[in-house]
Structure formats: structure tokens, C-alpha cells
C-alpha atoms as a PDB file:
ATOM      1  CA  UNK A   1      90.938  76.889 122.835  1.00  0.00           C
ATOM      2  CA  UNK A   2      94.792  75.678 123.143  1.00  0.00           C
ATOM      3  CA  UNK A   3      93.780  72.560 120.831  1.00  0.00           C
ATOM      4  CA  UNK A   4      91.967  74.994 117.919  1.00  0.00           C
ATOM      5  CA  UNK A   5      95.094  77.677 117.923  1.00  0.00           C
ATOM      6  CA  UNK A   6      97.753  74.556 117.971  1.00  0.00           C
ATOM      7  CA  UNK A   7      95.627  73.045 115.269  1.00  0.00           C
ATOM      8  CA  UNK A   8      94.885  76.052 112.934  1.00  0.00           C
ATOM      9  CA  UNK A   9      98.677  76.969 113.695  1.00  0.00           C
ATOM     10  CA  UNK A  10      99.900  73.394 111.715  1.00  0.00           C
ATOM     11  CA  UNK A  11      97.225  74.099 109.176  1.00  0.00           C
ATOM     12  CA  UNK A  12      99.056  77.626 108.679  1.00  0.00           C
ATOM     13  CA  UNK A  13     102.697  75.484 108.533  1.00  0.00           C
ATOM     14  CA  UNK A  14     101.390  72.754 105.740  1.00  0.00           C
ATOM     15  CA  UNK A  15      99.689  75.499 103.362  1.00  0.00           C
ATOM     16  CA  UNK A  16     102.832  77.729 103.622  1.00  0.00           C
ATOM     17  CA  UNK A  17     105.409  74.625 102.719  1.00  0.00           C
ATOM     18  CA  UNK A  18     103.245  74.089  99.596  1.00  0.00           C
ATOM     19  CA  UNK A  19     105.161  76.556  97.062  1.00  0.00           C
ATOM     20  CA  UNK A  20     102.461  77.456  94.806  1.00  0.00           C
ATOM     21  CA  UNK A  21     100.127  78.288  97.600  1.00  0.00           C
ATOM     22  CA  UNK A  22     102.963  80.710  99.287  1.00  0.00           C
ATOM     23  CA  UNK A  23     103.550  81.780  96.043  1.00  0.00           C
ATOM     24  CA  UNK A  24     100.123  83.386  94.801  1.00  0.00           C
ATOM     25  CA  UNK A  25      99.435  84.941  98.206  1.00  0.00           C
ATOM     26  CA  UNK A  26     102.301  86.491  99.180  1.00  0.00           C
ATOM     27  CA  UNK A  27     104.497  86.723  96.000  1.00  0.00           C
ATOM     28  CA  UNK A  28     102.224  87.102  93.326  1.00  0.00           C
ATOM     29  CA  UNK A  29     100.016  90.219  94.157  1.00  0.00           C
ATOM     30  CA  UNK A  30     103.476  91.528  95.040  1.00  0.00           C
ATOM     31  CA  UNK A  31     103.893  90.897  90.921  1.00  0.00           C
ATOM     32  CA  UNK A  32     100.897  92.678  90.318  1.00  0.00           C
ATOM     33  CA  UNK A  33     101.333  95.482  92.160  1.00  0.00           C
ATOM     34  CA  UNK A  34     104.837  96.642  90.490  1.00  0.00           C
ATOM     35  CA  UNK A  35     103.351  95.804  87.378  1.00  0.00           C
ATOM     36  CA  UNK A  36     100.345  97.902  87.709  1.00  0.00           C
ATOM     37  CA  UNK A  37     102.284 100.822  88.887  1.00  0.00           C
ATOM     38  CA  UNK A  38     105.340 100.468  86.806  1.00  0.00           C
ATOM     39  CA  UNK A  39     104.224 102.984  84.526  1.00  0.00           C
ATOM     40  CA  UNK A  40     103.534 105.622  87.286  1.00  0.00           C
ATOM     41  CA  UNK A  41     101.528 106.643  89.871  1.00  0.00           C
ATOM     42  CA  UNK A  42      99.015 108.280  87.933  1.00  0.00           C
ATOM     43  CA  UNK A  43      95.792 109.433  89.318  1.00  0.00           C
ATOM     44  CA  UNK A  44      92.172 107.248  87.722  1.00  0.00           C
ATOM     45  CA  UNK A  45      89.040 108.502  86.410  1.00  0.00           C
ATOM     46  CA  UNK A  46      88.357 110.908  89.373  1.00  0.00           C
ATOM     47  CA  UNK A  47      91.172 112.020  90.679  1.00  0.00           C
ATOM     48  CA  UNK A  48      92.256 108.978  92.800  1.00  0.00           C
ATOM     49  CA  UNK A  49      96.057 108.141  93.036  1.00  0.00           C
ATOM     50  CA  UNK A  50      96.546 104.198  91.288  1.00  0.00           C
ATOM     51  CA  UNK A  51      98.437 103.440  94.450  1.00  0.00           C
ATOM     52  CA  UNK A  52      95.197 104.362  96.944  1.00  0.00           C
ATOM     53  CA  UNK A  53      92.964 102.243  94.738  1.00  0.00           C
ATOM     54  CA  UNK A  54      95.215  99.567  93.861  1.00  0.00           C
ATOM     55  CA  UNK A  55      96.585  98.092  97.497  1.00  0.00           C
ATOM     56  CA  UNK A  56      92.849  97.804  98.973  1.00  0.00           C
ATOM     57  CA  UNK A  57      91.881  95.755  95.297  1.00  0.00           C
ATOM     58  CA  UNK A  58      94.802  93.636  96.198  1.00  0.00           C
ATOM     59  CA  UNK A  59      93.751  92.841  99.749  1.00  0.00           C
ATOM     60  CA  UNK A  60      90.426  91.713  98.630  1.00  0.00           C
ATOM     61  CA  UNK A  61      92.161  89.586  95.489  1.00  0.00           C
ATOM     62  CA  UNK A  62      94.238  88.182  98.378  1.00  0.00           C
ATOM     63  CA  UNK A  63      91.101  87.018 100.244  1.00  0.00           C
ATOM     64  CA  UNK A  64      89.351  85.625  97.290  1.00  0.00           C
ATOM     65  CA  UNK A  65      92.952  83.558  96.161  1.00  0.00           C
ATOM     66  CA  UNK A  66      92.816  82.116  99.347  1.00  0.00           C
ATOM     67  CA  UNK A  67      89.259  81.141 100.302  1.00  0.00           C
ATOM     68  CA  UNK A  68      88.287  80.301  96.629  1.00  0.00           C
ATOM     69  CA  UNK A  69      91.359  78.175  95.265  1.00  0.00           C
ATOM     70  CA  UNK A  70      93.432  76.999  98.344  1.00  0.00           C
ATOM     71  CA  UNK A  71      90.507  76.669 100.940  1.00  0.00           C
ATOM     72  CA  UNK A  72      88.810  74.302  98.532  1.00  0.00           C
ATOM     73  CA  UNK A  73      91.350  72.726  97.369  1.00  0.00           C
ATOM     74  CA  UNK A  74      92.828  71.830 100.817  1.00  0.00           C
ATOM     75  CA  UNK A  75      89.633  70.626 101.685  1.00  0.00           C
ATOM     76  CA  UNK A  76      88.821  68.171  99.137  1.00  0.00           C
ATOM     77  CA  UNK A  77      92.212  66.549  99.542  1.00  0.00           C
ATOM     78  CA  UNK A  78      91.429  66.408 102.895  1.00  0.00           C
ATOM     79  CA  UNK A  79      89.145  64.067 102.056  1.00  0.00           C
ATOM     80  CA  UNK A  80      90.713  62.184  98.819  1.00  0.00           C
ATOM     81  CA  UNK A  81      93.460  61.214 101.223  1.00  0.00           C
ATOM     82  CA  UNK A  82      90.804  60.167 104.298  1.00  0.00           C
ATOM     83  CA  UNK A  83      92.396  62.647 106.637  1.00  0.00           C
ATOM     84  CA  UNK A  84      88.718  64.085 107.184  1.00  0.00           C
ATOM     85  CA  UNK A  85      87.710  59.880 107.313  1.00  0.00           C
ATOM     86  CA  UNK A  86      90.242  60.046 110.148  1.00  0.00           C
ATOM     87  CA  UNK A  87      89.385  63.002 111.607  1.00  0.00           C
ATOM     88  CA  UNK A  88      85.336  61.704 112.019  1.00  0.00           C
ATOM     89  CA  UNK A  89      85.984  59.237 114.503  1.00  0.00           C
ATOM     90  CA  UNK A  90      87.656  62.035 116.796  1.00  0.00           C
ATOM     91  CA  UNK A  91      85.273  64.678 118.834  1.00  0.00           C
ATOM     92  CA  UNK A  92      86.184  67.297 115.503  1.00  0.00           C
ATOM     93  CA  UNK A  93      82.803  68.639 114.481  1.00  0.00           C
ATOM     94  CA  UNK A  94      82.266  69.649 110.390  1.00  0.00           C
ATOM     95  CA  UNK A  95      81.988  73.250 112.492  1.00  0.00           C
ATOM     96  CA  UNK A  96      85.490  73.007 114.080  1.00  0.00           C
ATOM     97  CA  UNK A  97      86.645  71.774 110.816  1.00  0.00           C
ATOM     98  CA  UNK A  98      85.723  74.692 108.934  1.00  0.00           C
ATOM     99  CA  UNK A  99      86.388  76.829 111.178  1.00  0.00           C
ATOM    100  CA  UNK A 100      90.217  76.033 111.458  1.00  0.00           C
ATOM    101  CA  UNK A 101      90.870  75.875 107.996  1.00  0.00           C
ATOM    102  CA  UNK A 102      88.941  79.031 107.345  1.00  0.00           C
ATOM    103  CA  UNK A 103      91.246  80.808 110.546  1.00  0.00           C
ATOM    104  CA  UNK A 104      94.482  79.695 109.077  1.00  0.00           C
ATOM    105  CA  UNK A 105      93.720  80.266 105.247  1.00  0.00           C
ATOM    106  CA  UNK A 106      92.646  83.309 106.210  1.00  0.00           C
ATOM    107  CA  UNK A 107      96.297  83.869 108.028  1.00  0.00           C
ATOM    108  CA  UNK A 108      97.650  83.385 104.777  1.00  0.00           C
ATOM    109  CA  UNK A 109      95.832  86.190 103.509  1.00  0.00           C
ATOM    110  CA  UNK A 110      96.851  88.857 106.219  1.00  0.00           C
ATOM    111  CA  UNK A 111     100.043  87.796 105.520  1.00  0.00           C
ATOM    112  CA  UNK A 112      99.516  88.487 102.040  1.00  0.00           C
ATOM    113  CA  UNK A 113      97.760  91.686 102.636  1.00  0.00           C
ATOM    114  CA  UNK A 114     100.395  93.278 105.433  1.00  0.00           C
ATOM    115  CA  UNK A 115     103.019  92.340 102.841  1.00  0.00           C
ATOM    116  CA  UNK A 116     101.204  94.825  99.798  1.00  0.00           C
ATOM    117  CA  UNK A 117     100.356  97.114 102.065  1.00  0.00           C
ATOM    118  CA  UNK A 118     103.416  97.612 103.899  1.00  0.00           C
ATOM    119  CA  UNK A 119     105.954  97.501 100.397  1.00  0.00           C
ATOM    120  CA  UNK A 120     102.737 100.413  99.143  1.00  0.00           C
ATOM    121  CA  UNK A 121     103.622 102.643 102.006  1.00  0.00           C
ATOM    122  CA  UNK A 122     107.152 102.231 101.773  1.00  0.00           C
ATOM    123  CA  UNK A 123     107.736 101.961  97.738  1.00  0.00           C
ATOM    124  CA  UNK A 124     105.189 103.483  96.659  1.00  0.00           C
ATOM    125  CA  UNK A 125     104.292 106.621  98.912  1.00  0.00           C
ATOM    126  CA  UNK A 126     100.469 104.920  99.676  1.00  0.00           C
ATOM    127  CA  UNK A 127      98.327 107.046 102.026  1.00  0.00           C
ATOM    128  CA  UNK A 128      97.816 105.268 105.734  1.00  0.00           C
ATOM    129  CA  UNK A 129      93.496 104.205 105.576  1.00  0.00           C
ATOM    130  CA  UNK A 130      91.161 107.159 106.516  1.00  0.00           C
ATOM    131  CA  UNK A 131      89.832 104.412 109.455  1.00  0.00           C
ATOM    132  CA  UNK A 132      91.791 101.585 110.438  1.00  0.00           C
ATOM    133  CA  UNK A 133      88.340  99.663 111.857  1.00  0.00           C
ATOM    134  CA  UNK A 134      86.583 100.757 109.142  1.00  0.00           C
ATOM    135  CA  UNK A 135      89.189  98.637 106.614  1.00  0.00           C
ATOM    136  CA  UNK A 136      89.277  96.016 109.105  1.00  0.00           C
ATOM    137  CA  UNK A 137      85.739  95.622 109.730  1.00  0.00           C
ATOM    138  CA  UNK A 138      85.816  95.172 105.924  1.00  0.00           C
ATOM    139  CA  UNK A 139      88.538  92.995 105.448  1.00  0.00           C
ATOM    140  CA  UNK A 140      87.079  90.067 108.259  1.00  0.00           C
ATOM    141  CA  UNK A 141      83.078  90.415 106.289  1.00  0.00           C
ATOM    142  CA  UNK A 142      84.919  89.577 103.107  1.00  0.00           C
ATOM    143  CA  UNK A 143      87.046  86.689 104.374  1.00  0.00           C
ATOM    144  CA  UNK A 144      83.813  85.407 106.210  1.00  0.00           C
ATOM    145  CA  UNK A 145      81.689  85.883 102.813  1.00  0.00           C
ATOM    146  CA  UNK A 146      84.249  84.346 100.310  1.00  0.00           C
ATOM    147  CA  UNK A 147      85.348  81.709 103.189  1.00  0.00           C
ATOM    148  CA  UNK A 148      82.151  80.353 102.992  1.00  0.00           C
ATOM    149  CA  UNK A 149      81.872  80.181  99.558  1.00  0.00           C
ATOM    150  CA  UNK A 150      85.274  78.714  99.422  1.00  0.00           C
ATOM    151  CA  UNK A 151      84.057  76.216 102.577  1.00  0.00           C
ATOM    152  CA  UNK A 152      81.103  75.170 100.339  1.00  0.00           C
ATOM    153  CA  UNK A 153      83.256  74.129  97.114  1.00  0.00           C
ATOM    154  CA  UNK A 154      85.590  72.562  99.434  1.00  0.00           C
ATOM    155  CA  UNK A 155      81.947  70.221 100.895  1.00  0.00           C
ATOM    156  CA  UNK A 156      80.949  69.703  97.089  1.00  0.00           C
ATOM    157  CA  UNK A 157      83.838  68.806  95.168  1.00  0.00           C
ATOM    158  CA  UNK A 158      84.126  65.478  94.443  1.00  0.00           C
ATOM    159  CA  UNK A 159      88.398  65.743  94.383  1.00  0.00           C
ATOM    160  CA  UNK A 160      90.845  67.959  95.292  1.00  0.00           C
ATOM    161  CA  UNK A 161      91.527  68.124  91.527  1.00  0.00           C
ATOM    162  CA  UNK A 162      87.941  69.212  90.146  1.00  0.00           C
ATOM    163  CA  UNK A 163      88.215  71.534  93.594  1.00  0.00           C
ATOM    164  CA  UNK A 164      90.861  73.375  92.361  1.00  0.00           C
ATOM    165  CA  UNK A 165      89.792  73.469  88.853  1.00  0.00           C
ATOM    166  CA  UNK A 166      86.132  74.932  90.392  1.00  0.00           C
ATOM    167  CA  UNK A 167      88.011  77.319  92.437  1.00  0.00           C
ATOM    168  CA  UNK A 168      89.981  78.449  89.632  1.00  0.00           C
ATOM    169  CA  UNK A 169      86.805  78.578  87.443  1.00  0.00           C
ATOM    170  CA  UNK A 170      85.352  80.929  90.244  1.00  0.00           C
ATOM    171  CA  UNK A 171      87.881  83.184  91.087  1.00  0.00           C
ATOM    172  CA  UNK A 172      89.869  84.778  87.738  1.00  0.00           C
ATOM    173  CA  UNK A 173      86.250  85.808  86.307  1.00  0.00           C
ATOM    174  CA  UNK A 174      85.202  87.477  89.728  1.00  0.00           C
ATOM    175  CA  UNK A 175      88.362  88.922  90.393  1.00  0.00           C
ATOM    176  CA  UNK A 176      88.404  90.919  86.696  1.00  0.00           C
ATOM    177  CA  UNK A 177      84.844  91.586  87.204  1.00  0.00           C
ATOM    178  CA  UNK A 178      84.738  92.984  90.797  1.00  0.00           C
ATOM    179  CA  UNK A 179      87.058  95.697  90.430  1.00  0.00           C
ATOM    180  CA  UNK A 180      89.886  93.656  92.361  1.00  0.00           C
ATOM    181  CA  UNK A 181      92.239  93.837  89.593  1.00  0.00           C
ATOM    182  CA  UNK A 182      90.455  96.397  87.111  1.00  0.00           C
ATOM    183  CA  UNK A 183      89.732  99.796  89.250  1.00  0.00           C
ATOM    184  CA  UNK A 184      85.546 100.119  88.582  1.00  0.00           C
ATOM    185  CA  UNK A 185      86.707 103.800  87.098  1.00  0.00           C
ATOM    186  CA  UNK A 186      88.406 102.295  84.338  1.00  0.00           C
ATOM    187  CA  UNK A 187      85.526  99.701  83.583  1.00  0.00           C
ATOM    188  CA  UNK A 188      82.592 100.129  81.282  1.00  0.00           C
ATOM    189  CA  UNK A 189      78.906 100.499  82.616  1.00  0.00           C
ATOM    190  CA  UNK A 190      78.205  96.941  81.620  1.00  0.00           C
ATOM    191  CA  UNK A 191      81.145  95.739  83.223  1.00  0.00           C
ATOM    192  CA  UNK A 192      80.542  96.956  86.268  1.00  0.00           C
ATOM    193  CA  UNK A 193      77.144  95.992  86.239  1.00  0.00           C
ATOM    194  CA  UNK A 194      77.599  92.475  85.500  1.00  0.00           C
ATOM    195  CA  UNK A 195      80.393  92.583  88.368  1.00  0.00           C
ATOM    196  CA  UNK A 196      78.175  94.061  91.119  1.00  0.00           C
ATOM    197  CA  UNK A 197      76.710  90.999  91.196  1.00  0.00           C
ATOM    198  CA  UNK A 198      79.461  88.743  92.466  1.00  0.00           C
ATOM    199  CA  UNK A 199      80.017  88.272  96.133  1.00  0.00           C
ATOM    200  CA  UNK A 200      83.548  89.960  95.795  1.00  0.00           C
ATOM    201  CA  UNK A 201      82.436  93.387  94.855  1.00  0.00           C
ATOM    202  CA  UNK A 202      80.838  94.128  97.895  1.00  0.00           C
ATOM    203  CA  UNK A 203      84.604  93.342  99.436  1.00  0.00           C
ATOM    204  CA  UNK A 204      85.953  95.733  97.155  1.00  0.00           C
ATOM    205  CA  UNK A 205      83.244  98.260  97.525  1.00  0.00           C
ATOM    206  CA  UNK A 206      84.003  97.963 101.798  1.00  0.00           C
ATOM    207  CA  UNK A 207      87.736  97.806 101.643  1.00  0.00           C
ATOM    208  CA  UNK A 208      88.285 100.645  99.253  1.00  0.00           C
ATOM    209  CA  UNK A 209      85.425 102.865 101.082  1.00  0.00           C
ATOM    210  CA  UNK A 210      87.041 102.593 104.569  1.00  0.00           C
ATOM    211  CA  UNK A 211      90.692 103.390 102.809  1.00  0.00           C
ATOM    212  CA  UNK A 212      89.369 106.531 101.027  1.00  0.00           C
ATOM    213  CA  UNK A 213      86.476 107.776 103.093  1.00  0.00           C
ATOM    214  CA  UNK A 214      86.491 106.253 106.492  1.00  0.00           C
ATOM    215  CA  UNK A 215      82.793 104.557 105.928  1.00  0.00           C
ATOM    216  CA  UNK A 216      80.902 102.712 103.769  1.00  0.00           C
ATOM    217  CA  UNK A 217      77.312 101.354 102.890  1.00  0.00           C
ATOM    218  CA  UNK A 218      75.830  99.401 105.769  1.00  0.00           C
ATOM    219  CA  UNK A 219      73.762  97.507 102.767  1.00  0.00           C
ATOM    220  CA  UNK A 220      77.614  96.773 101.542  1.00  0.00           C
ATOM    221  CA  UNK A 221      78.374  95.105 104.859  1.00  0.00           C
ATOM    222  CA  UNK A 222      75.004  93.662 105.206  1.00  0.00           C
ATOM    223  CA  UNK A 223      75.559  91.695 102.042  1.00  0.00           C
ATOM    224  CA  UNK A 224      78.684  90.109 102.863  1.00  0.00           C
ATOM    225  CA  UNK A 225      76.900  88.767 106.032  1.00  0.00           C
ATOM    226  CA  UNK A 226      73.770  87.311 104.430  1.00  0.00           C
ATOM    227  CA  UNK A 227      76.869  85.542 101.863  1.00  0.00           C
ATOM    228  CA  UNK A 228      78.544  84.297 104.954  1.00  0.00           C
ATOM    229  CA  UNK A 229      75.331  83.305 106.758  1.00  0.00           C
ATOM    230  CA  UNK A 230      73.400  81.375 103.324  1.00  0.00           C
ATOM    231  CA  UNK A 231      77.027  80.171 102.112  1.00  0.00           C
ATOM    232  CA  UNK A 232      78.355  78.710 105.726  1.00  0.00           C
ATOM    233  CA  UNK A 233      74.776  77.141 105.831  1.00  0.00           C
ATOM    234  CA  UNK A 234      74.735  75.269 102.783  1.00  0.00           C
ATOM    235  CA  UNK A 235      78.275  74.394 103.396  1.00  0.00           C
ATOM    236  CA  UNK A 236      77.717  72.501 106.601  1.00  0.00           C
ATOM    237  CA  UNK A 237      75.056  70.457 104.942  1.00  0.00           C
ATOM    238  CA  UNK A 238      76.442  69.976 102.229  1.00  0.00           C
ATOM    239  CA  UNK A 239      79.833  68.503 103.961  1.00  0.00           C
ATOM    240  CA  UNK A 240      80.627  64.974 103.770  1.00  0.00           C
ATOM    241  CA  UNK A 241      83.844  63.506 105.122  1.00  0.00           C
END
């Protein structure tokens, strides 16, 4: 157990000294959110505030920044560099491989996360989450569902390069699609119909029902498990080193 935290704790260290990763978690939804709310805090389509919809879309773009582009991305250079070469003849196992990069990318998004949600309470006047495990219950399905996808282009990508450029390819449509950056209220039918199925608007759905309503579908949960399950499955077979 001390050998997994010290190792997931350098992982943590080497993705935070690379600038663009620090950057687009922490600083960039930052961006976003004053951008989003520079022209008021004016309620959507049905009465919600922009700031009680907007944070919780933010924490779920945070999760899928960091387990679509930098989880896969790390990973593959992992292995264009023959750390994970390295790393086979040692007692490591492809599970406690993925399992500390997905624990300390996933650090990088609480960081991210705390950081929105703490400058919307103070800034911006954001209401506190109707149920704290609700929200949290939330948050972990979606890192485990988009971790795994983000675990699975890491195992397929034949560089770090094309990993990136697959992550990349992945993430901005989802993101615009899922209601992580557009609020569903403001979308068209077709848009939101198209977006319910990705695997990030069930981490939308969950996050944003536990911050306004204290609950939220079971069938919402229960899909970003079967993601996690199928996509952490495929990922380990998949996985070469």
C-alpha cells in the first residue's frame, strides 16, 4: 500500500511539472468559468442560476480533460520511451499500472474541481450541493467511466503523439455535446439527443442532479459502471507494454 501511494504520489509530481497539463486542469476551466459568467449570473431555460449549472459541467469537463487527453497520452509515452518495457520485468501488473495512473490523473482533476468550485462559492455566490455524497458518488462513477476509456486509448495508441491527437479527437466533441460546456437547456432536441449517447452525459446528468436535487437516476449511475466495467476490460487486454 506504501509502494502504490509513493508511486501514484510521483505520478501526481511529473504530470503537474508538465505546463500544459497543469494548465488545462486547473487554469483553464478557471478561463471558462469567468468567461461564461462574465456577462452575469443570469438564470437558464428553467429558472436555474448559470453559476449552479455551470461549476458541476466544469467538474465533469475536468474529469474528461484528464482521463481522455493526459491519461492517454501519459500512457503511450510510457511506452514510446520503454518506461512500461522497464517496468515489465518488475512485479508491476498492467492492473497496478492502470490503476496508479488512473489514482493520480484523477488527483489532478480534484484539484481542478476544488479549485472551480471553491473560486464559484466565493466569486460567484454558488449554492453549497443539495448532497455532498450524492455529488461525490457522482464525481468517482465518472472518473472510473471516462478513466477507463482514457486507460483503453492509452493500451491502443500506437504513440504518445497519435494518443494525444485520439484523445483530443474524443474529448472537444463530447464535451460540447454532453452538456459539459453547453447547459442541455440551451441545446436543441437533436443536440441533446445525439449527446445522450456519449459516456460523459451520464457524468453530467449525476453531477448536476446531486448539486440541484440531492439524487439522481440509479440507471444514470448504472451506466457509468457498465462504461467502467466493458471499458477497464477491454483496456487490460488490449494493453501491451
Amino acid at each position: 500500500m506504501k509502494g502504490s501511494t509513493q508511486v501514484i504520489g510521483v505520478e501526481l509530481k511529473l504530470i503537474m511539472r508538465d505546463p500544459m497539463s497543469a494548465f488545462f486542469a486547473l487554469a483553464f476551466p478557471v478561463i471558462m468559468l469567468w468567461v461564461k459568467l462574465r456577462s452575469g449570473n443570469k438564470p437558464l431555460p428553467g429558472g436555474v442560476l448559470a453559476i449552479d449549472a455551470t461549476v458541476p459541467m466544469l467538474t465533469a469537463f475536468v474529469i474528461g480533460l484528464a482521463a481522455l487527453v493526459v491519461l492517454p497520452a501519459t500512457l503511450a509515452h510510457y511506452r514510446d520511451r520503454r518506461v512500461l518495457k522497464r517496468l515489465r520485468v518488475t512485479p508491476a501488473s498492467p492492473v497496478m499500472l492502470f490503476g496508479a495512473q488512473w489514482a493520480a490523473h484523477m488527483l489532478l482533476a480534484v484539484l481542478g474541481s476544488v479549485l472551480v468550485i471553491l473560486i464559484g462559492l466565493v466569486a460567484y455566490g454558488l449554492r453549497g450541493p443539495a448532497s455532498v455524497p450524492v455529488v461525490l458518488l457522482a464525481w468517482l462513477l465518472g472518473a472510473l467511466s471516462l478513466g477507463s476509456i482514457g486507460l483503453l486509448l492509452g493500451a491502443i495508441a500506437p504513440s504518445g503523439r497519435a494518443a494525444t491527437v485520439i484523445g483530443l479527437g474524443v474529448f472537444f466533441p463530447m464535451v460540447f455535446l454532453s452538456g459539459a460546456v453547453i447547459p442541455r437547456e440551451s441545446m436543441s432536441g437533436s443536440m441533446r439527443a445525439i449527446g445522450d449517447l456519449t459516456p460523459m452525459a451520464p457524468v453530467v446528468q449525476a453531477i448536476r442532479d446531486g448539486w440541484s436535487a440531492g439524487t439522481t437516476s440509479p440507471l444514470t449511475l448504472g451506466i457509468m459502471v457498465a462504461i467502467s466495467v466493458i471499458a477497464g476490460s477491454i483496456a487490460l487486454r488490449a494493453f501491451r507494454w
